[in-house]
Protein backbone atom coordinates (compact mmCIF):
# COMPACT_ATOMS: atom_id res chain seq x y z
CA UNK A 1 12.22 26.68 10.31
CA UNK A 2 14.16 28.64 12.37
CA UNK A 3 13.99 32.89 10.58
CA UNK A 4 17.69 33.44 11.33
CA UNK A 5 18.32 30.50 9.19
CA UNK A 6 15.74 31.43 6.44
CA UNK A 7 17.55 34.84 6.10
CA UNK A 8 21.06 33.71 6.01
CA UNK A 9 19.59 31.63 3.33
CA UNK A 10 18.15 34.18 1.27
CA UNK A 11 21.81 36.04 1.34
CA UNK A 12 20.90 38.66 3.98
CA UNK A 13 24.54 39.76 6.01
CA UNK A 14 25.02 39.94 9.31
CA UNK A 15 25.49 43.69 10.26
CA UNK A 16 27.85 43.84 13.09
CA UNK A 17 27.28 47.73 13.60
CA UNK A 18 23.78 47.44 14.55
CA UNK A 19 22.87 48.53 17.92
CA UNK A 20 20.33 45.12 18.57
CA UNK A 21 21.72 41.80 17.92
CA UNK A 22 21.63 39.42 16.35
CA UNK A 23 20.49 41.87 13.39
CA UNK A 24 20.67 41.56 9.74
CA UNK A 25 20.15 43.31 6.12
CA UNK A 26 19.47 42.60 2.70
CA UNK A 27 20.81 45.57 -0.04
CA UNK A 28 18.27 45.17 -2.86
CA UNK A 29 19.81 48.82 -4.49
CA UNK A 30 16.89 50.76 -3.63
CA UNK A 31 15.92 49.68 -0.36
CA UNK A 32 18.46 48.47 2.74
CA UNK A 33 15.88 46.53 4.61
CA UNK A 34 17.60 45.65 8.25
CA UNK A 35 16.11 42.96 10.32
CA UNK A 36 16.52 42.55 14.37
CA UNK A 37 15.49 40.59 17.36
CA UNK A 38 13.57 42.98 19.32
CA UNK A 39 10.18 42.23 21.69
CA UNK A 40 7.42 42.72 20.14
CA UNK A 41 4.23 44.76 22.06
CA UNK A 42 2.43 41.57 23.46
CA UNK A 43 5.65 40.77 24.76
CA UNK A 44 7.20 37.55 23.02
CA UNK A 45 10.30 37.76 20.56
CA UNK A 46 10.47 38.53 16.64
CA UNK A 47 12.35 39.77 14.31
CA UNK A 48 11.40 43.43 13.46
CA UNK A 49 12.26 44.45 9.71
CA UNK A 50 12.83 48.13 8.80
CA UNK A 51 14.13 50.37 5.81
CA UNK A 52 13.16 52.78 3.82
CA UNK A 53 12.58 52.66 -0.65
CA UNK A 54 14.12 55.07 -2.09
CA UNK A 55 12.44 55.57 -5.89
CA UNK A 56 12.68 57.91 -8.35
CA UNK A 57 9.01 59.27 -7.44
CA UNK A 58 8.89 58.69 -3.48
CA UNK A 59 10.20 57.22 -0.63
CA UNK A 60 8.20 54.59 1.78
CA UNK A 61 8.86 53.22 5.08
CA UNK A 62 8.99 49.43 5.38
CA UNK A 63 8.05 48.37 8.77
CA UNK A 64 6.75 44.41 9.76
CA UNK A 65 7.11 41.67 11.97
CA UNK A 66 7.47 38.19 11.37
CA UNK A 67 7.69 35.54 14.56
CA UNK A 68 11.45 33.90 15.60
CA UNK A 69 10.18 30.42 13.60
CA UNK A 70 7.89 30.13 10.33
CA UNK A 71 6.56 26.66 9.15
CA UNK A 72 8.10 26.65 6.26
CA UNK A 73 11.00 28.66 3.89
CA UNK A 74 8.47 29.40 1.43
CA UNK A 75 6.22 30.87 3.86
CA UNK A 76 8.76 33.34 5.53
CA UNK A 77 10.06 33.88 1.84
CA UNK A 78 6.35 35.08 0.80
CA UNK A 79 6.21 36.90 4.86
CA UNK A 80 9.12 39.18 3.41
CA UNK A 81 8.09 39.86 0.30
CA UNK A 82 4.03 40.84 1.40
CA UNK A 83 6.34 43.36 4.05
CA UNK A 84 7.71 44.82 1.04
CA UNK A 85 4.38 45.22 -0.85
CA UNK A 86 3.90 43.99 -3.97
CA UNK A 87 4.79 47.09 -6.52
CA UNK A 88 8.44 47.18 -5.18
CA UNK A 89 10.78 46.84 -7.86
CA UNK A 90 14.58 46.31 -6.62
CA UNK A 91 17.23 47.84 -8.06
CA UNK A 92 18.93 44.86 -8.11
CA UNK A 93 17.45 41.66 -9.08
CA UNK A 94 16.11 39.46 -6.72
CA UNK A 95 14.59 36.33 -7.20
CA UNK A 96 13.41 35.02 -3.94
CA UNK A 97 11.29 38.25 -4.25
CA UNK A 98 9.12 36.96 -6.73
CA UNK A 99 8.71 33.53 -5.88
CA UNK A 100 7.55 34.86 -2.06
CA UNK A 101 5.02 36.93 -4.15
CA UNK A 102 3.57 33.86 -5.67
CA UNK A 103 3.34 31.94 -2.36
CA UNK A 104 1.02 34.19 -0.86
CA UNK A 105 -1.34 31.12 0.10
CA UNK A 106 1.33 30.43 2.37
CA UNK A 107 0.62 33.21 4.90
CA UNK A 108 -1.31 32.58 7.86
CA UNK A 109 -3.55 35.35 7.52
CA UNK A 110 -4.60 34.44 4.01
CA UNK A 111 -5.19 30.65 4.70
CA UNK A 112 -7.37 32.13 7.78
CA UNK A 113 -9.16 34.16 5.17
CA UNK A 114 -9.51 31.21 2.74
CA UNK A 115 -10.76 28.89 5.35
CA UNK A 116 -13.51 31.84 6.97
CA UNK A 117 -14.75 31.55 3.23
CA UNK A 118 -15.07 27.90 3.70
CA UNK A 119 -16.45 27.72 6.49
CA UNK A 120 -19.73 25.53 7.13
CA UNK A 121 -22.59 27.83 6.38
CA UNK A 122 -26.70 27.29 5.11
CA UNK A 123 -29.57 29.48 4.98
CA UNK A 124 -33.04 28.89 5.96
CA UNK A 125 -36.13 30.80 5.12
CA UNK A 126 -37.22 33.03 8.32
CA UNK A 127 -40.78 31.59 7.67
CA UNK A 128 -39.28 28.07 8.54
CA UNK A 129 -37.27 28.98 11.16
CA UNK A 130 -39.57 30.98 12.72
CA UNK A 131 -41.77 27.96 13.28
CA UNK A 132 -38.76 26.17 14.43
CA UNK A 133 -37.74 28.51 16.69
CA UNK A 134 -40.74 27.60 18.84
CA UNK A 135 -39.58 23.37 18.78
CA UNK A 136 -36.42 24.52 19.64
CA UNK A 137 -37.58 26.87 22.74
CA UNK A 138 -39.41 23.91 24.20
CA UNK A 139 -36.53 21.58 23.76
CA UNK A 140 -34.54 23.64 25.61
CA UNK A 141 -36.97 24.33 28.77
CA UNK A 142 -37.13 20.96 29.20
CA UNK A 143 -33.37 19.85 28.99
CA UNK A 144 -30.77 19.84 31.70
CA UNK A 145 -27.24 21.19 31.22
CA UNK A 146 -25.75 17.80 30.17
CA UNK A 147 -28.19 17.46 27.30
CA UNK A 148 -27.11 18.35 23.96
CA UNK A 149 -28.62 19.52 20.62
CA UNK A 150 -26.86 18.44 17.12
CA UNK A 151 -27.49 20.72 13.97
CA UNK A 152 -26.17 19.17 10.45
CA UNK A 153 -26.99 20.28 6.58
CA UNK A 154 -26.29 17.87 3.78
CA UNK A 155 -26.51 20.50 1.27
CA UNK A 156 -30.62 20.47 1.23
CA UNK A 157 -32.04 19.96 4.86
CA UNK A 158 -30.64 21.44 8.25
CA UNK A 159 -31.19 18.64 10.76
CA UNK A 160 -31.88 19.91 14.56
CA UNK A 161 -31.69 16.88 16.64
CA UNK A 162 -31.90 16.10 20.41
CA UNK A 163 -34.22 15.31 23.01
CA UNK A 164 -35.67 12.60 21.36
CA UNK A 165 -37.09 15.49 18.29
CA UNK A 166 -35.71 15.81 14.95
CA UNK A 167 -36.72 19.11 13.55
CA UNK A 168 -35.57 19.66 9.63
CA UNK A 169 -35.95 22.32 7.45
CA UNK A 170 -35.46 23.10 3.97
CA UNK A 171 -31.93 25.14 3.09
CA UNK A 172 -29.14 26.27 1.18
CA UNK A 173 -25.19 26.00 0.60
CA UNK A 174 -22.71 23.30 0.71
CA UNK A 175 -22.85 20.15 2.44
CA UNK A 176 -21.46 19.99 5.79
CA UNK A 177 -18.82 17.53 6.61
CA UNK A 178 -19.76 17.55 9.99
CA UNK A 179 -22.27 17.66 12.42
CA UNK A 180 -21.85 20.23 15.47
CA UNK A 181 -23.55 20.63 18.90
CA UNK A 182 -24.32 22.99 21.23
CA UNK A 183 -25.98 22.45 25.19
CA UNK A 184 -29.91 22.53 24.38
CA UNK A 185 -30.26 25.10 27.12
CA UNK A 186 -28.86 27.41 25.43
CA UNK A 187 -31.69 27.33 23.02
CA UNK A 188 -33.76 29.48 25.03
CA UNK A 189 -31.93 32.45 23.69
CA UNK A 190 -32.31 32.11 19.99
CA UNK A 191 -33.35 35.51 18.51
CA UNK A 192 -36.53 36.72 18.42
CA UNK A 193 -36.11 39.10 15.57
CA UNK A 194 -34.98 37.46 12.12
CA UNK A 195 -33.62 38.01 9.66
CA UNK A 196 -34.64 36.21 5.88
CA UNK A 197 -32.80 34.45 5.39
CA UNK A 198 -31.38 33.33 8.48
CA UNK A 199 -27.73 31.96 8.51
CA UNK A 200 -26.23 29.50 10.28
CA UNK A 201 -22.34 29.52 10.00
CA UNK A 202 -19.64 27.43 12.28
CA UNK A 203 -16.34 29.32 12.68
CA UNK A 204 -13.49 29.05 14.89
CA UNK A 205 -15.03 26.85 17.71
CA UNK A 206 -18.29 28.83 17.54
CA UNK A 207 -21.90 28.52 15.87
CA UNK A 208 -24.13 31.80 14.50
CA UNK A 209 -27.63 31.61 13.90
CA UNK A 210 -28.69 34.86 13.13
CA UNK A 211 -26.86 37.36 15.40
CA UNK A 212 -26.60 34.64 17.98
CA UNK A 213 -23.34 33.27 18.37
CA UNK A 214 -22.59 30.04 21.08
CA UNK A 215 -19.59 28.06 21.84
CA UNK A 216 -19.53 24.45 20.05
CA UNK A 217 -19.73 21.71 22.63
CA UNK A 218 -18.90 18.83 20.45
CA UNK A 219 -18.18 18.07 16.68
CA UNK A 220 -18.27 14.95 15.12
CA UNK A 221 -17.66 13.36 11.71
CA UNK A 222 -20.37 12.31 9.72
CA UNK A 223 -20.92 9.58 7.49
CA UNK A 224 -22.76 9.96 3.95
CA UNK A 225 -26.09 9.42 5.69
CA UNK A 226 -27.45 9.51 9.15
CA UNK A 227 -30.12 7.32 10.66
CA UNK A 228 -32.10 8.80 13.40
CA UNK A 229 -34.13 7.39 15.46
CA UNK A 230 -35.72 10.47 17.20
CA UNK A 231 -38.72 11.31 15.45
CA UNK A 232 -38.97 13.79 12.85
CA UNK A 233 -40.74 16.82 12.64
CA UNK A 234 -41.11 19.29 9.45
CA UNK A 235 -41.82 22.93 11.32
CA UNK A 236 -43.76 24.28 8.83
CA UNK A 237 -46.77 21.53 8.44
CA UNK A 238 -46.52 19.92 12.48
CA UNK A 239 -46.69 24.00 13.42
């Protein structure tokens, strides 16, 4: 949805005595809050919205940004009203205030938020990952760039796989749907230093163990369970 279209929707007027157009404001009694078309600082277009709340107690500046198109009326609705800040009161009453306040999950920033909290994570003892650090070190010395290494968790055992080995180890947290892999060479830099327990966590095209952090090669959907034919080894009793 076009923002031009969401505000004419939402009542705001066209003000024909601004110096940038198109440009726009909404009179909520206490606050005249004036949006324009202006460039933002990296350089693309947006609507810049500025005023200033005059209360009984204090006056605030209102400054924000939102981009030329939202995906949807409720989010730009809930992009104007998180601008405002929540303990604005208008003068005059104003629906569409409160109902933007209410679709906060709408927001990019907050579904980004919601989704980091998500996000596939475990955690492994250091004593068992410091045993199979050392599979995982000579997995990687004797791969070549193509090969790759798969790491999965379904909710009790992180599965290291590639090369022909299978190394598991005992963890914790919520079942990944999804396994994720990395080039085995890369292996040769896990961390030496650990700490206990170590995490593992997959954001945003990218896998962490420890304070390592490598770019995902691969991801692929999993099914309930996995049949391997590499053979398995349990670090802490084939140390």
């Amino acid at each position: 949805m076009k923002t031009r279209a969401l505000l004419k929707t939402l009542g705001f007027q066209e003000d024909g005595n601004a110096v940038i157009r198109p440009a726009y404001y909404y009179d909520f009694g206490n606050l005249r809050l004036e949006a324009g078309e202006v460039m933002s600082k990296y350089l693309t277009s947006c609507f810049l919205f500025s005023g200033v709340i005059h209360d009984a107690r204090f006056l605030r500046m209102i400054n924000f940004e939102m981009p030329l198109e939202i995906e949807s009326f409720e989010q730009g609705v809930a992009w104007i009203s998180y601008g405002i800040g929540g303990r604005f009161r208008p003068r005059l009453a104003t629906l569409w205030l409160e109902d933007g306040r209410r679709w906060r999950d709408r927001l990019p920033w907050v579904r980004r938020m919601e989704a980091y909290k998500d996000r596939p994570q475990c955690a492994v003892e250091k004593d068992w990952f410091r045993v199979a650090i050392k599979k995982l070190r000579q997995l990687a010395q004797s791969a070549t760039e193509s090969d790759l290494v798969w790491v999965a968790f379904d909710g009790e055992v992180l599965r290291i796989t590639g090369g022909g080995v299978t190394i598991i180890m005992p963890a914790i947290g919520t079942a990944w749907s999804t396994r994720y892999a990395i080039k085995a060479t890369q292996l040769t830099h896990l961390p030496k230093r650990l700490a206990d327990p170590v995490r593992i966590d997959v954001w945003d095209g990218k896998i962490s163990v420890d304070r390592r952090v490598w770019n995902l090669a691969e991801a692929e959907h999993v099914a309930e369970t996995i049949h391997h034919k590499e053979k398995t080894i349990s670090p802490k009793l084939q140390d």
